[in-house]
C-alpha atoms as a PDB file:
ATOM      1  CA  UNK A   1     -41.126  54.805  -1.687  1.00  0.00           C
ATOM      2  CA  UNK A   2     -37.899  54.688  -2.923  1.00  0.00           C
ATOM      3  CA  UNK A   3     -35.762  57.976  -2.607  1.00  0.00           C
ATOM      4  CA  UNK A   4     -32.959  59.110  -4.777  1.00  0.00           C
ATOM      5  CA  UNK A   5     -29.886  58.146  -2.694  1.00  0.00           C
ATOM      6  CA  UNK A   6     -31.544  54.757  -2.550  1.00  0.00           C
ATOM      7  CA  UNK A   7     -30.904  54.442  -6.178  1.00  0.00           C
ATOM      8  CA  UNK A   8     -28.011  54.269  -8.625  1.00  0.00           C
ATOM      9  CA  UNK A   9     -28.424  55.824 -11.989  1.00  0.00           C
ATOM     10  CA  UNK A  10     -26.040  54.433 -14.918  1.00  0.00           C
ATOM     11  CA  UNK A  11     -25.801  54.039 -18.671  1.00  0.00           C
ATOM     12  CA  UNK A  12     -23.951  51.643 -20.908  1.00  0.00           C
ATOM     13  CA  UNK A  13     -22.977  53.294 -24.014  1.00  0.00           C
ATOM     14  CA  UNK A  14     -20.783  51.872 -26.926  1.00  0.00           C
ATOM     15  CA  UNK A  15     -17.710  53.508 -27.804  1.00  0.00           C
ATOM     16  CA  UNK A  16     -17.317  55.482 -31.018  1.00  0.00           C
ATOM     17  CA  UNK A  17     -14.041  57.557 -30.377  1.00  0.00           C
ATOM     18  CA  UNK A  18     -12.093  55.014 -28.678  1.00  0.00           C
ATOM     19  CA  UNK A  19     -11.828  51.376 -29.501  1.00  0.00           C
ATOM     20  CA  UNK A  20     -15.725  50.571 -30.094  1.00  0.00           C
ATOM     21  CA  UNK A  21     -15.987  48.762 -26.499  1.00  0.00           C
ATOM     22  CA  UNK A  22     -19.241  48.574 -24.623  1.00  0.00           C
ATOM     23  CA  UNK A  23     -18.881  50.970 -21.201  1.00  0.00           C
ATOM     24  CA  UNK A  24     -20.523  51.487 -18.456  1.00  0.00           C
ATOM     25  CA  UNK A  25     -20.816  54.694 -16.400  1.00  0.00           C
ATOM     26  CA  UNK A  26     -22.394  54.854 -12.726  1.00  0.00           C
ATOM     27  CA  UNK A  27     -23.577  58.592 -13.032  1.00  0.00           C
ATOM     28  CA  UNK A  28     -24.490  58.991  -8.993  1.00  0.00           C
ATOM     29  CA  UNK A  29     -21.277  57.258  -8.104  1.00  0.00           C
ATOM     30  CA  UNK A  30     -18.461  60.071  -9.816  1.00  0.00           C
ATOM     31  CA  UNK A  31     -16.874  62.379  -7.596  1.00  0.00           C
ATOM     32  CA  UNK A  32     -16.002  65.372  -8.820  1.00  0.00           C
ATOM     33  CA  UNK A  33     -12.229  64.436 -10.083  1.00  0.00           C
ATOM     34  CA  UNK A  34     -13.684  61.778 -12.691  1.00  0.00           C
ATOM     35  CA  UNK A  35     -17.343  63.176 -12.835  1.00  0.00           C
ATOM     36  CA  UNK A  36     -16.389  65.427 -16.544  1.00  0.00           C
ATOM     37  CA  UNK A  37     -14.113  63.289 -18.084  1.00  0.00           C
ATOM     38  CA  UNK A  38     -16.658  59.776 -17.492  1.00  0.00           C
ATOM     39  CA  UNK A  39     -19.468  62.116 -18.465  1.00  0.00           C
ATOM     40  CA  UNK A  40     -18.010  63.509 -21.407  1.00  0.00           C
ATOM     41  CA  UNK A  41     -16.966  59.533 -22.522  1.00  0.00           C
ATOM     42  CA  UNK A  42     -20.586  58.402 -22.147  1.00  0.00           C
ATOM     43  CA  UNK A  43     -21.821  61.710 -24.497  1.00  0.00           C
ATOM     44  CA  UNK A  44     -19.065  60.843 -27.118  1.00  0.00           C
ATOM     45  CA  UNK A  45     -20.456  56.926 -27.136  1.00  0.00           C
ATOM     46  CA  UNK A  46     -23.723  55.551 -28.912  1.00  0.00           C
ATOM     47  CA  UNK A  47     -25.960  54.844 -26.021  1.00  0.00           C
ATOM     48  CA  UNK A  48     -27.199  51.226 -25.520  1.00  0.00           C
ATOM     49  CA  UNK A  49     -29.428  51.361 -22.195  1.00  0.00           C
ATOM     50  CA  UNK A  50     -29.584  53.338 -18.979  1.00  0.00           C
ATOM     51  CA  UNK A  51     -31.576  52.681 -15.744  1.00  0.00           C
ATOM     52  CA  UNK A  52     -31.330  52.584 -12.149  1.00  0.00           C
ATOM     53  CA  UNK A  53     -30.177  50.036  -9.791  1.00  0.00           C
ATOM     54  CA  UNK A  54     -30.788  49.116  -6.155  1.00  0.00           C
ATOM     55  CA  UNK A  55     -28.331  51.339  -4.212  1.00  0.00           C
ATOM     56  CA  UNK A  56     -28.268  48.151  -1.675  1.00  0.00           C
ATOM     57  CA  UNK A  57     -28.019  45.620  -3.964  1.00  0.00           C
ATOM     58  CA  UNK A  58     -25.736  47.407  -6.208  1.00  0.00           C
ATOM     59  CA  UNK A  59     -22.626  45.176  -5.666  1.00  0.00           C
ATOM     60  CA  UNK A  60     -24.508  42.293  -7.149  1.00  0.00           C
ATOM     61  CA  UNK A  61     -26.061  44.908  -9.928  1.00  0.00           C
ATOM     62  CA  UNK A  62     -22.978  45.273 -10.995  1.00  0.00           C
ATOM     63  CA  UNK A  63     -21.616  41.879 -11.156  1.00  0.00           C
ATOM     64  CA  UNK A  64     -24.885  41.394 -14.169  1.00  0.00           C
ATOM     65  CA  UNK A  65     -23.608  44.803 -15.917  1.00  0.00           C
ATOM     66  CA  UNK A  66     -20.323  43.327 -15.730  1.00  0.00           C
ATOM     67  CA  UNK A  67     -21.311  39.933 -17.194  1.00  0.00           C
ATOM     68  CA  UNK A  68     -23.848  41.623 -19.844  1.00  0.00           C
ATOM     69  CA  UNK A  69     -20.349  43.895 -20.977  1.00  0.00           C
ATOM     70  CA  UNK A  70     -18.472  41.032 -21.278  1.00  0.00           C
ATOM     71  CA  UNK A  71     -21.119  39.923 -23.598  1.00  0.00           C
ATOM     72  CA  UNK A  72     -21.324  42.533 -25.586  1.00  0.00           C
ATOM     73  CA  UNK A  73     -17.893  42.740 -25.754  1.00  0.00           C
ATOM     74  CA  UNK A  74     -17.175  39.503 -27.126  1.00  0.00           C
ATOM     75  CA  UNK A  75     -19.981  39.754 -30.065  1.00  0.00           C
ATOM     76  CA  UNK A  76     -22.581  38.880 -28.893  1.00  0.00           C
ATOM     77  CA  UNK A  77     -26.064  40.177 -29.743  1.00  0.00           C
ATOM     78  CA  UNK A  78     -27.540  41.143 -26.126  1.00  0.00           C
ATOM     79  CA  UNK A  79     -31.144  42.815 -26.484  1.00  0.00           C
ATOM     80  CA  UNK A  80     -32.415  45.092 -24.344  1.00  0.00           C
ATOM     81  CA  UNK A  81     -34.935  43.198 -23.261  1.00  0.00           C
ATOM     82  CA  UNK A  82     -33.103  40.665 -22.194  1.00  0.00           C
ATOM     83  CA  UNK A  83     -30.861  43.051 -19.934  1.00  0.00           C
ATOM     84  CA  UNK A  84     -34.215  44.638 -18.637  1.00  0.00           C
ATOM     85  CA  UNK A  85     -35.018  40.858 -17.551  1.00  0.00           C
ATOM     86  CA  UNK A  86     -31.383  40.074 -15.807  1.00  0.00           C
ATOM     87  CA  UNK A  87     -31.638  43.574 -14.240  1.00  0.00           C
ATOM     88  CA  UNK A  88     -34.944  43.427 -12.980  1.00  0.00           C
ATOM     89  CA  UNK A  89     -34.554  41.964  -9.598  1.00  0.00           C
ATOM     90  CA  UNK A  90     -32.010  44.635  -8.826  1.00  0.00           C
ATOM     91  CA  UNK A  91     -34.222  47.595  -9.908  1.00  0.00           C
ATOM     92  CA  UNK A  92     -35.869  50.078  -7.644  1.00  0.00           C
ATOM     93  CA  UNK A  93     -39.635  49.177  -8.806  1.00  0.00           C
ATOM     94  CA  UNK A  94     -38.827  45.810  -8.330  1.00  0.00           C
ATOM     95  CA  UNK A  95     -38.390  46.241  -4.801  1.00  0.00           C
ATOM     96  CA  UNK A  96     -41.647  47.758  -3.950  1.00  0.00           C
ATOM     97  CA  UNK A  97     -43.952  45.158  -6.645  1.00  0.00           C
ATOM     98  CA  UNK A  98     -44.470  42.688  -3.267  1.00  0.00           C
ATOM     99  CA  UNK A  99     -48.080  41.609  -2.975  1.00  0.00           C
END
């Protein structure tokens, strides 16, 4: 079973206000001196995909989300079915599918 503080919710979200760059937020991650204005961003953007990530594997997580906003960023056309597959091993359910 894998419990809440185990796992990182976050969403990456396109920006529509600022500059049109892909963003990513780390919801469980904001303390409460960044948590309205990062919230508030996200809300304001056109949302792209959300999940959760391994809270122990999180640094690596990351790494992909970097790599699939750098992507995006630069043009290209980045399904999300293809970020399901580069996210998977780092997802919660993936941790618990072992036969």
């Amino acid at each position: 079973m894998v419990f809440e503080s185990e796992k990182v919710m976050f969403e990456i979200y396109k920006e529509t206000v600022y500059n049109g760059h892909y963003r990513v937020v780390y919801f469980t991650e904001l303390g409460d001196h960044n948590k309205e204005g990062d919230i508030n961003h996200a809300m304001a953007g056109e949302h792209y995909y959300d999940g959760f990530i391994n809270n122990f594997r999180r640094v690596e997580a990351k790494q992909v989300i970097r790599k699939i906003l750098q992507r995006l960023n630069d043009g290209e056309q980045v399904s999300v079915k293809e970020i399901d597959n580069e996210l998977q091993p780092f997802m919660p359910q993936a941790a618990n599918t072992g036969s």
